[in-house]
C-alpha atoms as a PDB file:
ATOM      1  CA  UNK A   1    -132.253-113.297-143.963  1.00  0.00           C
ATOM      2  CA  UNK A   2    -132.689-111.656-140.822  1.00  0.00           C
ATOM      3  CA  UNK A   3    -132.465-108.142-139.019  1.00  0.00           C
ATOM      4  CA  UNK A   4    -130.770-108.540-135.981  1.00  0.00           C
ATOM      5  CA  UNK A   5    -129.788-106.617-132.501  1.00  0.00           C
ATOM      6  CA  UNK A   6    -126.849-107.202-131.068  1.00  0.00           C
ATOM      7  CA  UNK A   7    -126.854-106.544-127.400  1.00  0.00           C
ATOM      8  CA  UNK A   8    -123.301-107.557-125.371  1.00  0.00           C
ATOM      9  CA  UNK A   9    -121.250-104.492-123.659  1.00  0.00           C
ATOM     10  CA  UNK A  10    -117.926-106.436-125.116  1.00  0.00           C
ATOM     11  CA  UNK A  11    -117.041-104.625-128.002  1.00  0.00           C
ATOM     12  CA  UNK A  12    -115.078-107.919-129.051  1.00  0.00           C
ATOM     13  CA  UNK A  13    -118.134-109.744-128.717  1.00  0.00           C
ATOM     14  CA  UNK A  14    -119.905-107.248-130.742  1.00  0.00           C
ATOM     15  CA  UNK A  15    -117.870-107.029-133.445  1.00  0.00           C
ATOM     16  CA  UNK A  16    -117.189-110.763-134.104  1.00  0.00           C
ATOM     17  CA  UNK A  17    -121.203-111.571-134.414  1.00  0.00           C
ATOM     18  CA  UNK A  18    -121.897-108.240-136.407  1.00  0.00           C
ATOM     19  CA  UNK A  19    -118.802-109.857-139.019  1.00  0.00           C
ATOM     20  CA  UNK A  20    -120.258-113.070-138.729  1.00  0.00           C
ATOM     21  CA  UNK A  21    -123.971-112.222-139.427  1.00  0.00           C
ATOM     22  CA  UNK A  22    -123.104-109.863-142.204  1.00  0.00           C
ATOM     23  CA  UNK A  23    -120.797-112.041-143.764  1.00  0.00           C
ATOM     24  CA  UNK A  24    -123.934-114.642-144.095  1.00  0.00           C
ATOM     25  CA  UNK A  25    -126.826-112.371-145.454  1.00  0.00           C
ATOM     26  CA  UNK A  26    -127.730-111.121-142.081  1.00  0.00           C
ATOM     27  CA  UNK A  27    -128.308-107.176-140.947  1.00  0.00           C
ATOM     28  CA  UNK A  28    -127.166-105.724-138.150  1.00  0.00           C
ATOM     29  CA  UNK A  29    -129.738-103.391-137.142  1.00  0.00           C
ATOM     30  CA  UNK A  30    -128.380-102.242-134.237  1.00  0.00           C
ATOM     31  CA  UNK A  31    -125.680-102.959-131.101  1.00  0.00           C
ATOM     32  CA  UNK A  32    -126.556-102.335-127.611  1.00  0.00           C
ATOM     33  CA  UNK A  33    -124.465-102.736-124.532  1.00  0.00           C
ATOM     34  CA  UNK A  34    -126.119-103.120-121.724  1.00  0.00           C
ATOM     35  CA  UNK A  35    -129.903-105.041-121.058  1.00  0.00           C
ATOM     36  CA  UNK A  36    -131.661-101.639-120.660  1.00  0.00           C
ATOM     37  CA  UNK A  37    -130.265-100.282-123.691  1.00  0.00           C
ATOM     38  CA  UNK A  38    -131.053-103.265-125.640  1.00  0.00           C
ATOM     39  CA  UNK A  39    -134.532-103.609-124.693  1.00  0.00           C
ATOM     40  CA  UNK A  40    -134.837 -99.953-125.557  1.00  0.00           C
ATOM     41  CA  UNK A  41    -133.465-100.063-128.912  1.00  0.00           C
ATOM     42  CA  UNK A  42    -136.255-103.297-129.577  1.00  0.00           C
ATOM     43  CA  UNK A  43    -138.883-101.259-129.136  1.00  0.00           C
ATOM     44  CA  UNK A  44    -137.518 -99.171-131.681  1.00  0.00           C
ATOM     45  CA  UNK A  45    -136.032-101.131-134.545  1.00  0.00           C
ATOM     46  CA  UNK A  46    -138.765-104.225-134.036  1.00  0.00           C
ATOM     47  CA  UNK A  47    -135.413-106.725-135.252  1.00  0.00           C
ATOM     48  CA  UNK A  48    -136.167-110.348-136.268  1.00  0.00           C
ATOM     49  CA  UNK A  49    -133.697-112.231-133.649  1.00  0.00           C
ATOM     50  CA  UNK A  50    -131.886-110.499-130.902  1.00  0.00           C
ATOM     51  CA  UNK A  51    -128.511-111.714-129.526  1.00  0.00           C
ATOM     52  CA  UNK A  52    -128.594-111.242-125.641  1.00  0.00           C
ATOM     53  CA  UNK A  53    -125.790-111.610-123.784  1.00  0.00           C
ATOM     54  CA  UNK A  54    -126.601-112.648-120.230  1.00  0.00           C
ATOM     55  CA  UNK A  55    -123.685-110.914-117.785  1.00  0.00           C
ATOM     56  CA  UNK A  56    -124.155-107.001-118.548  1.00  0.00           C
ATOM     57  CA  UNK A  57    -123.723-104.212-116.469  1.00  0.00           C
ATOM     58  CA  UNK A  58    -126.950-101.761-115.654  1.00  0.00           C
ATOM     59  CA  UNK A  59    -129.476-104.925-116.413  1.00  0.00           C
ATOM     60  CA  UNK A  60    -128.552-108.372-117.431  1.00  0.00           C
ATOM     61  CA  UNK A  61    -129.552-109.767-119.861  1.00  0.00           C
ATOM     62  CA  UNK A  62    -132.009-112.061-117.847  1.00  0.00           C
ATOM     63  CA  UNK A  63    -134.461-108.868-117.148  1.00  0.00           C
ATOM     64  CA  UNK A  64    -133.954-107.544-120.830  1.00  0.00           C
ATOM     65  CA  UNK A  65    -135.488-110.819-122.003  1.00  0.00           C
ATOM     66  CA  UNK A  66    -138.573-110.666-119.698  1.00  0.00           C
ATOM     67  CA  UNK A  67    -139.028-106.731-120.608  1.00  0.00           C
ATOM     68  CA  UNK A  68    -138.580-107.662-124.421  1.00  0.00           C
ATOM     69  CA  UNK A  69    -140.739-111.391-124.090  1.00  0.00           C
ATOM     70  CA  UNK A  70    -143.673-108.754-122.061  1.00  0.00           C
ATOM     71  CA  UNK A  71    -143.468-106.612-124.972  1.00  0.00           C
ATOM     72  CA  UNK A  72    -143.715-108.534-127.651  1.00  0.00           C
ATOM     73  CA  UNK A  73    -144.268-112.435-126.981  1.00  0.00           C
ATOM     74  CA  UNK A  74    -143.459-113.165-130.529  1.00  0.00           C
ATOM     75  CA  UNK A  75    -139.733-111.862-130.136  1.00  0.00           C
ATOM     76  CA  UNK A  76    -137.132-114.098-130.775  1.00  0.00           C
ATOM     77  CA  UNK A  77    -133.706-113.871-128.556  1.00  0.00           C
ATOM     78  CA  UNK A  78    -130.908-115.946-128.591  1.00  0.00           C
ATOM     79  CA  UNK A  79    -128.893-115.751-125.634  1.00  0.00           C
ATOM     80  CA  UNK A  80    -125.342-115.848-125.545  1.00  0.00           C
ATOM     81  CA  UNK A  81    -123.680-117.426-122.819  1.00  0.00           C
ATOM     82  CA  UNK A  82    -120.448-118.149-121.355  1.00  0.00           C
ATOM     83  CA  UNK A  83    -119.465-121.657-120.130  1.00  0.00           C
ATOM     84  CA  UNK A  84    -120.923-122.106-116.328  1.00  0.00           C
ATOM     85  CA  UNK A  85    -124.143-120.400-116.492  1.00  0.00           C
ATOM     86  CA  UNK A  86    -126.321-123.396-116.975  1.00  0.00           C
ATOM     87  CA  UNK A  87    -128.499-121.903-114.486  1.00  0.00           C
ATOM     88  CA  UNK A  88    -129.081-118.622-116.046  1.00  0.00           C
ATOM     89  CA  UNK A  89    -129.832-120.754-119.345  1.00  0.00           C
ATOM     90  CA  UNK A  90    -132.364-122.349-118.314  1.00  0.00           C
ATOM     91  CA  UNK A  91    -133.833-119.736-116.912  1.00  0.00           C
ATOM     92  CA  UNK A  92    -133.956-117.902-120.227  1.00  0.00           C
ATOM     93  CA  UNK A  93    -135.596-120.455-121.998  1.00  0.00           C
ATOM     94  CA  UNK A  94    -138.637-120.985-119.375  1.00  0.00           C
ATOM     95  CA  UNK A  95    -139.161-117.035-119.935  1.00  0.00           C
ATOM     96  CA  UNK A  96    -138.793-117.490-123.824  1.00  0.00           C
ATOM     97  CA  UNK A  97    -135.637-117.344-125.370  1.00  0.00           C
ATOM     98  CA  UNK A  98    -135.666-119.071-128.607  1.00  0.00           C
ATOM     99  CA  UNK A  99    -131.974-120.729-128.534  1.00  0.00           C
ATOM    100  CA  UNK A 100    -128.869-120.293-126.600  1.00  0.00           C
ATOM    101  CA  UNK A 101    -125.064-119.722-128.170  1.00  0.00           C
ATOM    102  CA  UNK A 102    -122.052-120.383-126.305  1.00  0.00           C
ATOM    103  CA  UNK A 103    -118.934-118.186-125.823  1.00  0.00           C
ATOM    104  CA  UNK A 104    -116.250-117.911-127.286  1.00  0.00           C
ATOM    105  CA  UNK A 105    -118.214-117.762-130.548  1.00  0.00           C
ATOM    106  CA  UNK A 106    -118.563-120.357-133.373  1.00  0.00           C
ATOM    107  CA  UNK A 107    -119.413-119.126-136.758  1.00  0.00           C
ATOM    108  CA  UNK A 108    -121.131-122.569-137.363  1.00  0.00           C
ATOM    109  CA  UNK A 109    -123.434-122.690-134.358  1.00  0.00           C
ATOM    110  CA  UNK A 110    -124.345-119.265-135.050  1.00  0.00           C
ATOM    111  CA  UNK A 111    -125.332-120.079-139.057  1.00  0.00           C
ATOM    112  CA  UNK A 112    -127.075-122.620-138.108  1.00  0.00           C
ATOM    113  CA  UNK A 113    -129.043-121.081-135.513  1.00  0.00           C
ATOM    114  CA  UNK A 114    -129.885-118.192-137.311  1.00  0.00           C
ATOM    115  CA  UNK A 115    -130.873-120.720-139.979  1.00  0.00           C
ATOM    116  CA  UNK A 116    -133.584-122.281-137.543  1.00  0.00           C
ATOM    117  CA  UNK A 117    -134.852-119.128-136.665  1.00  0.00           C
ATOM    118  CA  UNK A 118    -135.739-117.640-140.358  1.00  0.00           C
END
């Protein structure tokens, strides 16, 4: 199972993936809510998959990724998107997100992602 970051600055959002993740083996290592914060807090606690949402206040979660992929190429983010941001997507992945989940959340897609990733 995996040690994960959460970074979102919903607290909703924050709270449904920490239930979901912990309710299927997963630890929570962390929750961040902004990009700066979260790419701060990866230096630190080194997780095994972050959860990056993209629309944050302070930085995005666009420049997190790049700071976090520059850091450690290895790292694997998933991004979490809400519908209409195609763009931003697919912008992630070329810079090296891993996988992409879609808002609102589905405890599913996220098992099974976090599946793929271990």
């Amino acid at each position: 199972m995996a040690n994960v970051l959460i970074v979102d600055d919903s607290r909703t959002s924050r709270r449904v993936l920490r239930d979901i993740l912990e309710r299927n083996g997963h630890t929570v290592l962390g929750e961040a809510v902004d990009g700066k914060e979260g790419y701060d807090m990866y230096q630190t606690l080194k997780p095994d998959v972050v959860t990056m949402d993209i629309t944050m206040p302070v930085m995005d979660g666009i420049d997190s990724l790049k700071l976090i992929m520059r850091f450690d190429p290895q790292a694997k983010v998933v991004m979490v998107t809400a519908a209409g941001q195609k763009q931003k997507m697919m912008e992630a992945l070329k810079i090296g997100a891993v996988e992409f989940i879609s808002k609102p959340l589905d405890e599913e897609a996220i098992v099974k992602t976090m599946k793929e990733l271990a």
